[in-house]
C-alpha atoms as a PDB file:
ATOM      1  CA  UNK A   1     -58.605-198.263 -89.635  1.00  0.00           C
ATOM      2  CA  UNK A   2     -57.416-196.870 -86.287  1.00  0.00           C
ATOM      3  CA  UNK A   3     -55.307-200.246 -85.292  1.00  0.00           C
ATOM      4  CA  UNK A   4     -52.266-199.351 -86.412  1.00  0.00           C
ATOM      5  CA  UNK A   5     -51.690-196.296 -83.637  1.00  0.00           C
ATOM      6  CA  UNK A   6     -52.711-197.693 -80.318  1.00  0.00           C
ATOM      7  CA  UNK A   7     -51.720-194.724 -78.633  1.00  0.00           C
ATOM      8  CA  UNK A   8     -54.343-192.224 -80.521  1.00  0.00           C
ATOM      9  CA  UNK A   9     -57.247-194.472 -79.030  1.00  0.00           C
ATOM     10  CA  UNK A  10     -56.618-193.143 -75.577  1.00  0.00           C
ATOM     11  CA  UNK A  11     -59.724-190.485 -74.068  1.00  0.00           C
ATOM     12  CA  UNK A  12     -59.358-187.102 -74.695  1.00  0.00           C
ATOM     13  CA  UNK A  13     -59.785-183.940 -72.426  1.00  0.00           C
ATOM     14  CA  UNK A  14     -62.545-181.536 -73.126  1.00  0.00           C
ATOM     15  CA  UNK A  15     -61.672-178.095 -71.650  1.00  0.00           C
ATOM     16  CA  UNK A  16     -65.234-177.369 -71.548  1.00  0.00           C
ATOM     17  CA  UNK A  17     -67.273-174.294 -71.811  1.00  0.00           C
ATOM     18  CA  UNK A  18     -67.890-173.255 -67.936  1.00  0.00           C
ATOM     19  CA  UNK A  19     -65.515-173.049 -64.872  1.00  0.00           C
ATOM     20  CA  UNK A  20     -66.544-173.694 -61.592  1.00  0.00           C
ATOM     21  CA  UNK A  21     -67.935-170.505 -60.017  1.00  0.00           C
ATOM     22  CA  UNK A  22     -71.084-168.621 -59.408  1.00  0.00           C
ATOM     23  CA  UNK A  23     -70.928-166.685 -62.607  1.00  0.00           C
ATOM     24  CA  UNK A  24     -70.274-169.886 -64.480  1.00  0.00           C
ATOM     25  CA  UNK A  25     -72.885-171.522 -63.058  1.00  0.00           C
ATOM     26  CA  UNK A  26     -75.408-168.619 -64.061  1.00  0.00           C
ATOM     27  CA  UNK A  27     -74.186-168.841 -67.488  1.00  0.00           C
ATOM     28  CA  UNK A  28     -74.417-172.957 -67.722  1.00  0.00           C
ATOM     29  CA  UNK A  29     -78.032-172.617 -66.302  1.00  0.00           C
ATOM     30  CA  UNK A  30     -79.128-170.017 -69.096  1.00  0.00           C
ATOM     31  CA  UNK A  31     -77.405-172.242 -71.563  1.00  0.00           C
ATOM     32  CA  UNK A  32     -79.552-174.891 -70.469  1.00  0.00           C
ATOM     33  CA  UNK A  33     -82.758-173.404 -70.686  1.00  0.00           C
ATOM     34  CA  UNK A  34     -81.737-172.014 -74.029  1.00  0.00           C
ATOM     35  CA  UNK A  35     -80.926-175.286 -75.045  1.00  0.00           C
ATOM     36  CA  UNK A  36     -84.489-176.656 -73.918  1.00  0.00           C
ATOM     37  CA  UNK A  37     -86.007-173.941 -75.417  1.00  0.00           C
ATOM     38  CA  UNK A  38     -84.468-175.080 -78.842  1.00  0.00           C
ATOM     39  CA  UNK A  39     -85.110-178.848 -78.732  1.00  0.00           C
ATOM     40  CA  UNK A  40     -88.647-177.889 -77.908  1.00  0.00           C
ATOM     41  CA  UNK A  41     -89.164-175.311 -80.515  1.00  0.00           C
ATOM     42  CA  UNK A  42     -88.095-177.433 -83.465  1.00  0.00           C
ATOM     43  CA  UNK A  43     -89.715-180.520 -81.932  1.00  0.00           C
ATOM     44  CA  UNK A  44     -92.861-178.902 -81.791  1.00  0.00           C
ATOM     45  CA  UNK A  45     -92.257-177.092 -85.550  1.00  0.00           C
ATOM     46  CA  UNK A  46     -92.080-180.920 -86.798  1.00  0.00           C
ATOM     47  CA  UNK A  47     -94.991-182.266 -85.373  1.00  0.00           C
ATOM     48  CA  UNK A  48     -97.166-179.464 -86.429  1.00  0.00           C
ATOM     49  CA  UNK A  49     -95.745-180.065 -89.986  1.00  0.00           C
ATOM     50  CA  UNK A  50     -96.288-183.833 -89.554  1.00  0.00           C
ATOM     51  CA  UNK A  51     -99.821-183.137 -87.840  1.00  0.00           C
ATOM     52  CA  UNK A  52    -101.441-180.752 -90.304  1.00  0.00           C
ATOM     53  CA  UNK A  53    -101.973-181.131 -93.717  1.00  0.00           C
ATOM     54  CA  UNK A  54    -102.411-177.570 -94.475  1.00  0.00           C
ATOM     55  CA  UNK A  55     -98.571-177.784 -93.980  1.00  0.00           C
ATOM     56  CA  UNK A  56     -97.780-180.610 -96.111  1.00  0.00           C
ATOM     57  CA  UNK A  57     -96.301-178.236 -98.650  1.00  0.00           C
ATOM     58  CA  UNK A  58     -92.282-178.258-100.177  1.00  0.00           C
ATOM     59  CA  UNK A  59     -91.791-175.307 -97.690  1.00  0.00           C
ATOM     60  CA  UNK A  60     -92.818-176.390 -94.974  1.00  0.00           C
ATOM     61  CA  UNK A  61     -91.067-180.285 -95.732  1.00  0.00           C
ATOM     62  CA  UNK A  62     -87.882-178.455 -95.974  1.00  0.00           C
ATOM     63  CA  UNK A  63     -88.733-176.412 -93.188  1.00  0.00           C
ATOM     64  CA  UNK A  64     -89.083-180.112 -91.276  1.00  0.00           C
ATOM     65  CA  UNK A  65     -85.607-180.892 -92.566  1.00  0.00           C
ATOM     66  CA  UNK A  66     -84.132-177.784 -91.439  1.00  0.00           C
ATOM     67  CA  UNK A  67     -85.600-178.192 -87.534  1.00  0.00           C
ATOM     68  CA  UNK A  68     -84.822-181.979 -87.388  1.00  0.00           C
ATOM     69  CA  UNK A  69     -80.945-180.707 -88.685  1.00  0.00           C
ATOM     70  CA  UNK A  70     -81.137-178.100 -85.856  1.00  0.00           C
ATOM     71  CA  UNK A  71     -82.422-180.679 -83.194  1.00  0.00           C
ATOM     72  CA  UNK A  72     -79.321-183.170 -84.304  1.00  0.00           C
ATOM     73  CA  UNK A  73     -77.000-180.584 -83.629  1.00  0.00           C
ATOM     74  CA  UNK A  74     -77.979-179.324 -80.366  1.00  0.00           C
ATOM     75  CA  UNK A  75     -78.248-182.793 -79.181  1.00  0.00           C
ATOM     76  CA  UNK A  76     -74.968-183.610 -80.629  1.00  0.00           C
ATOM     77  CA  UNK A  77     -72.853-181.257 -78.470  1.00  0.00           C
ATOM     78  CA  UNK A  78     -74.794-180.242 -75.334  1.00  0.00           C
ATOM     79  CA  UNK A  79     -75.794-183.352 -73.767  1.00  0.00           C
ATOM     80  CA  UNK A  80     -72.367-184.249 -73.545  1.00  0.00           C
ATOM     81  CA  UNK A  81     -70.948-180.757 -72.094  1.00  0.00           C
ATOM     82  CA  UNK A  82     -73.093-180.658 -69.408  1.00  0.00           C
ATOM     83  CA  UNK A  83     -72.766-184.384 -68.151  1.00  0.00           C
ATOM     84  CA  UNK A  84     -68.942-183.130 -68.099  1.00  0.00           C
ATOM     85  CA  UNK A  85     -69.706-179.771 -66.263  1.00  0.00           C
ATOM     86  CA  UNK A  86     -72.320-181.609 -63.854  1.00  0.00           C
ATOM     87  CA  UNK A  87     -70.189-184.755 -63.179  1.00  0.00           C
ATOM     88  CA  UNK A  88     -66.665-182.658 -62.742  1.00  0.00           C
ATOM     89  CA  UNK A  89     -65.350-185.368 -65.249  1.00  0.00           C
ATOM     90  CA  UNK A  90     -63.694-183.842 -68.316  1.00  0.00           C
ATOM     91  CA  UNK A  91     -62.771-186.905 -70.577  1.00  0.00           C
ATOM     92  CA  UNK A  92     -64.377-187.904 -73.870  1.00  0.00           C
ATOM     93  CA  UNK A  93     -64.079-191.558 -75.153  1.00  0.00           C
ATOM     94  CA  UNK A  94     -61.568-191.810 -78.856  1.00  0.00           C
ATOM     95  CA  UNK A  95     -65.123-193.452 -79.955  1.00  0.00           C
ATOM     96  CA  UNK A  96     -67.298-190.484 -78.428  1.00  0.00           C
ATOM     97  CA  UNK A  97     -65.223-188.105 -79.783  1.00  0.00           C
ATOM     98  CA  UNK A  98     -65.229-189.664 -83.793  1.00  0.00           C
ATOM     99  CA  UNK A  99     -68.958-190.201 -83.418  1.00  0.00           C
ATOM    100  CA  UNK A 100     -69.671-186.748 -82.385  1.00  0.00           C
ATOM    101  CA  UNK A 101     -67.248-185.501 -84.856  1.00  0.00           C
ATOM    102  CA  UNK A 102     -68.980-186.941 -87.193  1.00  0.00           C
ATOM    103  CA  UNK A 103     -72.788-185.771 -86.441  1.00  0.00           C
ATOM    104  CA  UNK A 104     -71.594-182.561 -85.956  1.00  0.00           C
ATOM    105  CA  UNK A 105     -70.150-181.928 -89.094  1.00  0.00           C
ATOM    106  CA  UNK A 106     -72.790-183.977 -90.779  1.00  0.00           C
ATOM    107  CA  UNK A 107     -75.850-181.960 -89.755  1.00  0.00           C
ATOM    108  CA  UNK A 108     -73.908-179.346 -89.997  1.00  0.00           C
ATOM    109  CA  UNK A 109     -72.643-179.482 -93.586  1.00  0.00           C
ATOM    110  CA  UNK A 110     -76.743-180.945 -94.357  1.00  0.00           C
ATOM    111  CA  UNK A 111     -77.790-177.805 -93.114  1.00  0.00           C
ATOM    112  CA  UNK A 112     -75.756-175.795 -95.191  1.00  0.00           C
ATOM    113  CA  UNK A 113     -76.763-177.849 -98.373  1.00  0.00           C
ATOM    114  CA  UNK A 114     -80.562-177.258 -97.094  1.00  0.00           C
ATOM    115  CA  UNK A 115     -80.375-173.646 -96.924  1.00  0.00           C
ATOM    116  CA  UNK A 116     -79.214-173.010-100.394  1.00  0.00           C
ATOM    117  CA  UNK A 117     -81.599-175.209-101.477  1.00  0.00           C
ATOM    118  CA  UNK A 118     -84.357-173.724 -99.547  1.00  0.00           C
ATOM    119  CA  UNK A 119     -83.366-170.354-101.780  1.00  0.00           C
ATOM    120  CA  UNK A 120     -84.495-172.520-104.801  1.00  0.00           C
ATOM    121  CA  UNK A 121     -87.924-173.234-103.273  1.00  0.00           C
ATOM    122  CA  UNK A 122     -88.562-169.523-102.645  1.00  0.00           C
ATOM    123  CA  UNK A 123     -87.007-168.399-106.165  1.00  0.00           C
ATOM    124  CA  UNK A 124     -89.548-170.397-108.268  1.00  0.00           C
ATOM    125  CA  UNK A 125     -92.881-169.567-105.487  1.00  0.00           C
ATOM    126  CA  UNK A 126     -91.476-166.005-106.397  1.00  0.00           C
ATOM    127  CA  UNK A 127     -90.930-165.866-109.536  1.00  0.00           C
ATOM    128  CA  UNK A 128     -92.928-168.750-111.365  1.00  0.00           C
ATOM    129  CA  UNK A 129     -96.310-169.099-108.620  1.00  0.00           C
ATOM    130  CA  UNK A 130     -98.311-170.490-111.265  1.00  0.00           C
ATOM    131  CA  UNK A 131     -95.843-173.198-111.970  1.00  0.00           C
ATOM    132  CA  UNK A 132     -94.837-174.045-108.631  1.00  0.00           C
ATOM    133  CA  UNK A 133     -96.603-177.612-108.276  1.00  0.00           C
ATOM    134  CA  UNK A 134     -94.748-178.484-111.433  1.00  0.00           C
ATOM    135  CA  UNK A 135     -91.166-177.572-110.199  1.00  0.00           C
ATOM    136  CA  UNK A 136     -91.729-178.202-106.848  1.00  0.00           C
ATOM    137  CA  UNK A 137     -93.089-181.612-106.978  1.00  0.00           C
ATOM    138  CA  UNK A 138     -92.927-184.486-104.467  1.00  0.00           C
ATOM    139  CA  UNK A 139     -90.170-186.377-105.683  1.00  0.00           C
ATOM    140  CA  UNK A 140     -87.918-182.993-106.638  1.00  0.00           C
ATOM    141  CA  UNK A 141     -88.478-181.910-102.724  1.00  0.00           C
ATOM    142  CA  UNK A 142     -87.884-185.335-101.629  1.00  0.00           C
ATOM    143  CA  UNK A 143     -84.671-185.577-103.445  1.00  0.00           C
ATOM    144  CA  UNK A 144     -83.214-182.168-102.206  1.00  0.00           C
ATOM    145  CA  UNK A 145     -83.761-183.363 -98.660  1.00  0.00           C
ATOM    146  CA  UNK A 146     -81.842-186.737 -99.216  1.00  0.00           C
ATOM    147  CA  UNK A 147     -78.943-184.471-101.395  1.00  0.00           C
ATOM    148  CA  UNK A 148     -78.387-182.705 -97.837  1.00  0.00           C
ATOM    149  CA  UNK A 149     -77.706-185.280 -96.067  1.00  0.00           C
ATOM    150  CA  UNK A 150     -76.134-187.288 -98.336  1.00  0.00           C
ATOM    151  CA  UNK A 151     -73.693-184.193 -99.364  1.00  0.00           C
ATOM    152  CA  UNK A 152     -72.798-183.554 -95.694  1.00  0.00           C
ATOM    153  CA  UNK A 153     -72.842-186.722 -94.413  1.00  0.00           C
ATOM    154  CA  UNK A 154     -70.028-188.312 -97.013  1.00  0.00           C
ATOM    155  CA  UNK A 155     -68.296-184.910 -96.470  1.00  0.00           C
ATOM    156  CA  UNK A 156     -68.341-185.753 -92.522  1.00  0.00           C
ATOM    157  CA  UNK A 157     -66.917-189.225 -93.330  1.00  0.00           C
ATOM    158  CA  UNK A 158     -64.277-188.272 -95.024  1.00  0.00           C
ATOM    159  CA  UNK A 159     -62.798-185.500 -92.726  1.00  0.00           C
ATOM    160  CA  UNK A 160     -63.513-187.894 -89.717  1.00  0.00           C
ATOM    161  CA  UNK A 161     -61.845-190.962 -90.754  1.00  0.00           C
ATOM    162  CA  UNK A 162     -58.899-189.084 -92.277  1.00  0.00           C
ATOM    163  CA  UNK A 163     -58.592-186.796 -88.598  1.00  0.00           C
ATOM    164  CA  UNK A 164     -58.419-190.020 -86.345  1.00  0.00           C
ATOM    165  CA  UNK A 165     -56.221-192.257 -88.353  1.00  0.00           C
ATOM    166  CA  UNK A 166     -53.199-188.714 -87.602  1.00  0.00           C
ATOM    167  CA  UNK A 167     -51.562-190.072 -84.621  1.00  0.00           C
ATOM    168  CA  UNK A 168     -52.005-187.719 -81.737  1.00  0.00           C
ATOM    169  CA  UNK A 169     -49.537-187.155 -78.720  1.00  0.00           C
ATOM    170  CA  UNK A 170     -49.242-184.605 -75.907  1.00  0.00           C
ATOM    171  CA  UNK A 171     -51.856-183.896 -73.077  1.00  0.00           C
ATOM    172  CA  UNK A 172     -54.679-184.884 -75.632  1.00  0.00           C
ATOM    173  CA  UNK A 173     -57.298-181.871 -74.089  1.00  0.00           C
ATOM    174  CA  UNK A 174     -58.959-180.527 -76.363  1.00  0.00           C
ATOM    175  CA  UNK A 175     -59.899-176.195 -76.415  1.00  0.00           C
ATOM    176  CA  UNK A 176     -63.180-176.469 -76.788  1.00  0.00           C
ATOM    177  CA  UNK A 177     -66.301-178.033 -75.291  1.00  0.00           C
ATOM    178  CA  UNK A 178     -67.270-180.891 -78.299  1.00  0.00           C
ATOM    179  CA  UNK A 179     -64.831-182.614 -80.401  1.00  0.00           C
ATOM    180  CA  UNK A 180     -64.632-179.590 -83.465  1.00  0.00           C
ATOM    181  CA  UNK A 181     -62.885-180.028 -86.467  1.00  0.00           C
ATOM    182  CA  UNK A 182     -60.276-177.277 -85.645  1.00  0.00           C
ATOM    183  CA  UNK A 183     -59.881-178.171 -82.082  1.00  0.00           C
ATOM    184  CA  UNK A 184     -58.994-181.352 -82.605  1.00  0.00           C
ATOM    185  CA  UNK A 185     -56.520-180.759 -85.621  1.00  0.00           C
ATOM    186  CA  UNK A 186     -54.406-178.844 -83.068  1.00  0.00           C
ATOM    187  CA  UNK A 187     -53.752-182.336 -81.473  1.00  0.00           C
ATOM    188  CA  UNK A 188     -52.132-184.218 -84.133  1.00  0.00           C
ATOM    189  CA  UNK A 189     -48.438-184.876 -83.940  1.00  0.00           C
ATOM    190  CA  UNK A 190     -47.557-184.753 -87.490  1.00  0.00           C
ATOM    191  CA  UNK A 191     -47.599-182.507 -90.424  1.00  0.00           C
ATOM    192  CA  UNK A 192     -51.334-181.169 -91.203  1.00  0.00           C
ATOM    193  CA  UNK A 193     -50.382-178.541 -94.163  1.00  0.00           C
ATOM    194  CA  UNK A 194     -51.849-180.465 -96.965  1.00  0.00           C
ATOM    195  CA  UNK A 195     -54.955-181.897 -94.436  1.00  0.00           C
ATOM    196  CA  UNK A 196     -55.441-177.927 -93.630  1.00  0.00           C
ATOM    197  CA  UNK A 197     -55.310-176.871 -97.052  1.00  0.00           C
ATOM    198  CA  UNK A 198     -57.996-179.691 -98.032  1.00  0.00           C
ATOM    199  CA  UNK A 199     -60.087-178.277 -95.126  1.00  0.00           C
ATOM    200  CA  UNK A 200     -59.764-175.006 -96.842  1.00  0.00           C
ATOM    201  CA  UNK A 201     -60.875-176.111-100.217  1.00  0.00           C
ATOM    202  CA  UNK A 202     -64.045-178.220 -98.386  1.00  0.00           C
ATOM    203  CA  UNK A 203     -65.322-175.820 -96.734  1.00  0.00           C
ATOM    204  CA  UNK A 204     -65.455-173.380-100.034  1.00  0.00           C
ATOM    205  CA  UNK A 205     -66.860-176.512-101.404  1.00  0.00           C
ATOM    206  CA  UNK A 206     -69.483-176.532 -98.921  1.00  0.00           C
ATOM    207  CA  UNK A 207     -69.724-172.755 -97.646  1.00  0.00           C
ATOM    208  CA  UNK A 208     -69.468-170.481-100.510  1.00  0.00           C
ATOM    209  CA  UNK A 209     -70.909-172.581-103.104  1.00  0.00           C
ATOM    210  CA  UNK A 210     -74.228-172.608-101.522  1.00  0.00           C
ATOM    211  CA  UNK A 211     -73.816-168.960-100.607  1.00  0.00           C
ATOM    212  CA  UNK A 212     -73.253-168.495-104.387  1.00  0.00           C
ATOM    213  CA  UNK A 213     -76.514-170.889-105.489  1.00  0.00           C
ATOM    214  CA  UNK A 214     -78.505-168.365-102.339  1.00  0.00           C
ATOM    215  CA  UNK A 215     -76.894-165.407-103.655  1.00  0.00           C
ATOM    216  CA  UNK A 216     -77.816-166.191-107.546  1.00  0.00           C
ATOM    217  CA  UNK A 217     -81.521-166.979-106.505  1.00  0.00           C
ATOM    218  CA  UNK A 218     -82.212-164.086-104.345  1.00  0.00           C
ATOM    219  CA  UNK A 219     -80.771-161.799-108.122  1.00  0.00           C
ATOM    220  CA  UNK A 220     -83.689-163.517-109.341  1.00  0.00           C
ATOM    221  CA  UNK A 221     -86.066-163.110-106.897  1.00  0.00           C
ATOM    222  CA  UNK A 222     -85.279-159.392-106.659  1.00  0.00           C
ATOM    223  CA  UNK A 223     -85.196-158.392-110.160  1.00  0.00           C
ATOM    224  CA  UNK A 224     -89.027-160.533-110.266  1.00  0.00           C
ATOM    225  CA  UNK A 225     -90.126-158.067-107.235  1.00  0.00           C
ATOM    226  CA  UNK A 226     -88.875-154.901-108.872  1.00  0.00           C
ATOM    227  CA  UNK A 227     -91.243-155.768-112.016  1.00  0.00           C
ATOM    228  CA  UNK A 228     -94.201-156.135-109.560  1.00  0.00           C
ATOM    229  CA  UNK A 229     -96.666-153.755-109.877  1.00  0.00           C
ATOM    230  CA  UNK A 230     -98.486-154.165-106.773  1.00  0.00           C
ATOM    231  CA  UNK A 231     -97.405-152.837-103.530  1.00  0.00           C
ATOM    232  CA  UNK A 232     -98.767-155.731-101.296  1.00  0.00           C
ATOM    233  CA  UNK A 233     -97.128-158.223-103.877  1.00  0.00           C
ATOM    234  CA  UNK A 234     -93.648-156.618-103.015  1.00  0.00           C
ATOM    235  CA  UNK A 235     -94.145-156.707 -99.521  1.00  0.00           C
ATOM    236  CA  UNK A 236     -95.457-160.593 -98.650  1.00  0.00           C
ATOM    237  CA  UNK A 237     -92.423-161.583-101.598  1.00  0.00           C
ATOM    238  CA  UNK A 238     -90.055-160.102 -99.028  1.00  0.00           C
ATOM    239  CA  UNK A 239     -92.347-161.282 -95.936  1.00  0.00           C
ATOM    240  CA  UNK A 240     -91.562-164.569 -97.783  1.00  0.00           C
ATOM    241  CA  UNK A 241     -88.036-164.354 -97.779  1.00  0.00           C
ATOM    242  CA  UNK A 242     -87.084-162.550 -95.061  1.00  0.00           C
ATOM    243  CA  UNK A 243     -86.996-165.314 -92.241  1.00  0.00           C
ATOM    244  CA  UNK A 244     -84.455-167.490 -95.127  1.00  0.00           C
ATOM    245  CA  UNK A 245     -82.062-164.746 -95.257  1.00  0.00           C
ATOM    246  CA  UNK A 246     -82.356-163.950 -91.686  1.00  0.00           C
ATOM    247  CA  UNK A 247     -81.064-167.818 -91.088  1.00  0.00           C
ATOM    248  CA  UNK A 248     -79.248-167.736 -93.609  1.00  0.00           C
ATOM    249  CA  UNK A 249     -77.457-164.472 -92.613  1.00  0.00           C
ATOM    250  CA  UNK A 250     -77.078-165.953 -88.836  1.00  0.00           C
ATOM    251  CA  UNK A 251     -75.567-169.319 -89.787  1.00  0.00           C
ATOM    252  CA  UNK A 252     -73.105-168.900 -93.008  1.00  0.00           C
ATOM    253  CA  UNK A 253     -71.605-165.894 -90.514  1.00  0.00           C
ATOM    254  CA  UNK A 254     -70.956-168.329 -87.678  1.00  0.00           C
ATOM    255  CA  UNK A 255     -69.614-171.048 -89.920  1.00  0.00           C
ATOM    256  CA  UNK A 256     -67.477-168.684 -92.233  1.00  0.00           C
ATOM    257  CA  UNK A 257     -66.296-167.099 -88.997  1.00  0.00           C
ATOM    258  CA  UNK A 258     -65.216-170.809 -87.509  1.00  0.00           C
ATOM    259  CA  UNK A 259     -64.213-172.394 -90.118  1.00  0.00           C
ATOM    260  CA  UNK A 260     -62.200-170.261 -93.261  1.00  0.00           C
ATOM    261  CA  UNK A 261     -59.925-167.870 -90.881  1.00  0.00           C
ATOM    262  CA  UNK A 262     -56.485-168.980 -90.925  1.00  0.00           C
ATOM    263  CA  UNK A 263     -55.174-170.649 -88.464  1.00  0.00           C
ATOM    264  CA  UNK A 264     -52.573-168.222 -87.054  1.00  0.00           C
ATOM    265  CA  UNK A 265     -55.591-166.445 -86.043  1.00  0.00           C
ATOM    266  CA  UNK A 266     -57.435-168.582 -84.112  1.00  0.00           C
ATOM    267  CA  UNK A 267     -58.120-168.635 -80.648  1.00  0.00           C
ATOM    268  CA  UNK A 268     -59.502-171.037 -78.612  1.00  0.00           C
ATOM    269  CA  UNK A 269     -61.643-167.987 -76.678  1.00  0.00           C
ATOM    270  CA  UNK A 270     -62.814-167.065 -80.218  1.00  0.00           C
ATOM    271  CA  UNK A 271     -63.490-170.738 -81.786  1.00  0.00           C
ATOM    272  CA  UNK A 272     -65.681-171.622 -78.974  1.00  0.00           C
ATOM    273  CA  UNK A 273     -68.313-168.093 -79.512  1.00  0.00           C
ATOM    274  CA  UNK A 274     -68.215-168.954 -82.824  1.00  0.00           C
ATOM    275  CA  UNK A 275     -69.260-172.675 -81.969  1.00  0.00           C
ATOM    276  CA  UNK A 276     -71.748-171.302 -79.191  1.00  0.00           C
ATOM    277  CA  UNK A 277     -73.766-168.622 -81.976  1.00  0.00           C
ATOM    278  CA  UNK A 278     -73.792-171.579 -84.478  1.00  0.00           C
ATOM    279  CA  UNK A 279     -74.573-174.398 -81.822  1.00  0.00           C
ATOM    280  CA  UNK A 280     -76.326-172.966 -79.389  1.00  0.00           C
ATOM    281  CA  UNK A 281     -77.688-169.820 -81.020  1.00  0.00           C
ATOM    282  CA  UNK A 282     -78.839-170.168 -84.057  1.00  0.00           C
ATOM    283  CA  UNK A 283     -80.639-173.430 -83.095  1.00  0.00           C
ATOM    284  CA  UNK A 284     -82.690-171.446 -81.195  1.00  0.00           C
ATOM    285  CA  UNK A 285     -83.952-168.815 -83.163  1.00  0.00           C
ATOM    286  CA  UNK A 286     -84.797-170.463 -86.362  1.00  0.00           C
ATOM    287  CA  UNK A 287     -87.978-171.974 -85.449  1.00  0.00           C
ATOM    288  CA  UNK A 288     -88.788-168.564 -84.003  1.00  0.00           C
ATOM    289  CA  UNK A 289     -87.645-166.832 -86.951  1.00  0.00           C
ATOM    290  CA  UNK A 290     -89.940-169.365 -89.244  1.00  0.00           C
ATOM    291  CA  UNK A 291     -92.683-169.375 -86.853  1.00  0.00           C
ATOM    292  CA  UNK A 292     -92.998-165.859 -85.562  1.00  0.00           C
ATOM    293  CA  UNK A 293     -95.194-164.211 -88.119  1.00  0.00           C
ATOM    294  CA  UNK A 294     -96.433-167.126 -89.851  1.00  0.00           C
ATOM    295  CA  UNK A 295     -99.906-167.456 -89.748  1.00  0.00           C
ATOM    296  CA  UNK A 296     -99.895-171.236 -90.964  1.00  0.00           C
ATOM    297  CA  UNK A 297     -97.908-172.821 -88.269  1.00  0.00           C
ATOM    298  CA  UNK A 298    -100.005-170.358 -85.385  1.00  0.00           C
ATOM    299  CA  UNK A 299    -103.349-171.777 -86.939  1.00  0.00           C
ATOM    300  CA  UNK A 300    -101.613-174.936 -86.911  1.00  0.00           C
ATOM    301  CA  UNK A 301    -100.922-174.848 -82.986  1.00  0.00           C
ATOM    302  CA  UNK A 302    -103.839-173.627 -82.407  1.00  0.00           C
ATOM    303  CA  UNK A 303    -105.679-176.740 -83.858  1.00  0.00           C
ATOM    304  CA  UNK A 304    -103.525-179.343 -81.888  1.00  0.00           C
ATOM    305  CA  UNK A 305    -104.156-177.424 -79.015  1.00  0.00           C
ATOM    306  CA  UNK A 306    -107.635-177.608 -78.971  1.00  0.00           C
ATOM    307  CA  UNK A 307    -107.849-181.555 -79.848  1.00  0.00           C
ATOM    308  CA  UNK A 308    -105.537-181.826 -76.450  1.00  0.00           C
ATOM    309  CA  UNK A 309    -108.500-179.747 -74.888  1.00  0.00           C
ATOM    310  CA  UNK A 310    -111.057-181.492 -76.225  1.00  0.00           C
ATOM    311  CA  UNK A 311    -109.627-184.793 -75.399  1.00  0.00           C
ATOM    312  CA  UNK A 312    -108.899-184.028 -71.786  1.00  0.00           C
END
């Protein structure tokens, strides 16, 4: 696939995300811990999921899905950035760089896929309870999950193999600190309009058509809470949906923000806070989000924590 331009399977240059200074150093550190913090959090979320059976419900499966996604993608870009930052090295192997291409915008485009199907879940526990086994069964949930990453996985696969086969020429560094879609596309030598413009239609494809699908089920699920009679009713439906819009909220913004501007005004300043809040960020604070007020997953933790007291 990649034979017939030698050249374009040279390393490339990540600028990275850090310089080397005090400040910088600071800033890696807190990234860091931030990033720990997030590979624990939705570690932890799938155990408890996996642990319990209390939590073997279509929520909380997709809930799993979501966390594993958000696990991929920290682990996709961070490890890498700060072996580079801690080892004063810069490059990135052709290979690498493909491969993490490719998980990046794989768990990335999943997640997207997951969210507006997550929207579903809450639309029918809303709006038809007493029918929610029915709609929601095993093999349903089961089949959303493997949609996700199906959908953004073949998505991935076909932006990555059509990106490396452009031959690329010049210093070969990249703006950014991980191999992203836009950063990269700055590298090729030849004429990108119609690859650009097929971006452009993808990620409507995958961005506003599940913002759409969220959009159309939270009509629903608002005109059902209107009709409620009952106070407390109203308030755990939104106490229900809140954390999903929250996330959802926090990472169509990033990706919207990253991905559908036009080129002429991009930056590489701005593509990489876009790629930290939607990395980095939002990572983070989903399991928090999901977790924070849920009594479920705190009974949960409380039960595995006392079978690691009682076996000690």
């Amino acid at each position: 696939m990649w034979q017939g331009n030698h050249t374009s399977l040279e390393d490339f240059i990540l600028e990275g995300l850090f310089e080397d200074s005090p400040t910088h150093l600071f800033l890696f550190s807190l990234t860091m811990m931030v990033f720990f913090i997030a590979v624990s959090a939705n570690s932890l979320i799938i155990l408890l999921i996996c642990a319990d059976p209390r939590l073997h419900t279509p929520m909380y499966f997709l809930l799993s899905q979501l966390s594993l996604m958000d696990l991929m993608h920290v682990s996709t870009t961070i490890p890498k950035m700060a072996a580079n930052y801690l080892s004063g090295k810069k490059s990135i192997s052709f290979v690498s760089c493909a491969t993490q291409h490719f998980l990046y915008l794989s768990v990335g485009g999943a997640e997207c896929l997951l969210l507006a199907l997550m929207s579903y879940d809450r639309y029918v526990a809303i709006c038809h309870p007493l029918r929610y086994t029915v709609l929601m069964s095993r093999k349903l949930v089961v089949m959303m999950a493997v949609m996700s990453w199906l959908g953004g996985s073949t998505n991935s696969l076909i932006h990555t193999v059509v990106l490396m086969h452009f031959p690329f020429c010049g210093s070969r560094k990249i703006h950014h600190f991980y191999c992203e879609l836009p950063a990269v596309v700055k590298l090729v030598c030849g004429d990108v309009t119609v690859y650009e413009k097929t971006v452009y239609i993808s990620s409507i494809i995958v961005l506003l058509f599940p913002i759409c699908l969220v959009s159309t089920s939270y009509a629903f699920i608002l005109h059902s809470v209107i009709q409620m009679r009952s106070t407390g009713s109203k308030r755990n439906a939104f106490a229900t949906c809140s954390a999903h819009i929250t996330v959802v909220f926090l990472w169509f913004g990033s990706c919207i923000f990253s991905y559908m501007r036009p080129r002429g005004q991009r930056t590489p300043q701005q593509d990489k806070v876009g790629a930290v809040f939607y990395s980095i960020i939002t990572p983070t604070l989903n399991p928090l989000i999901y977790t924070l007020r849920n009594k479920e997953v705190a009974k949960a933790l409380r039960k595995v924590l006392g079978r690691g007291i009682v076996t000690q």
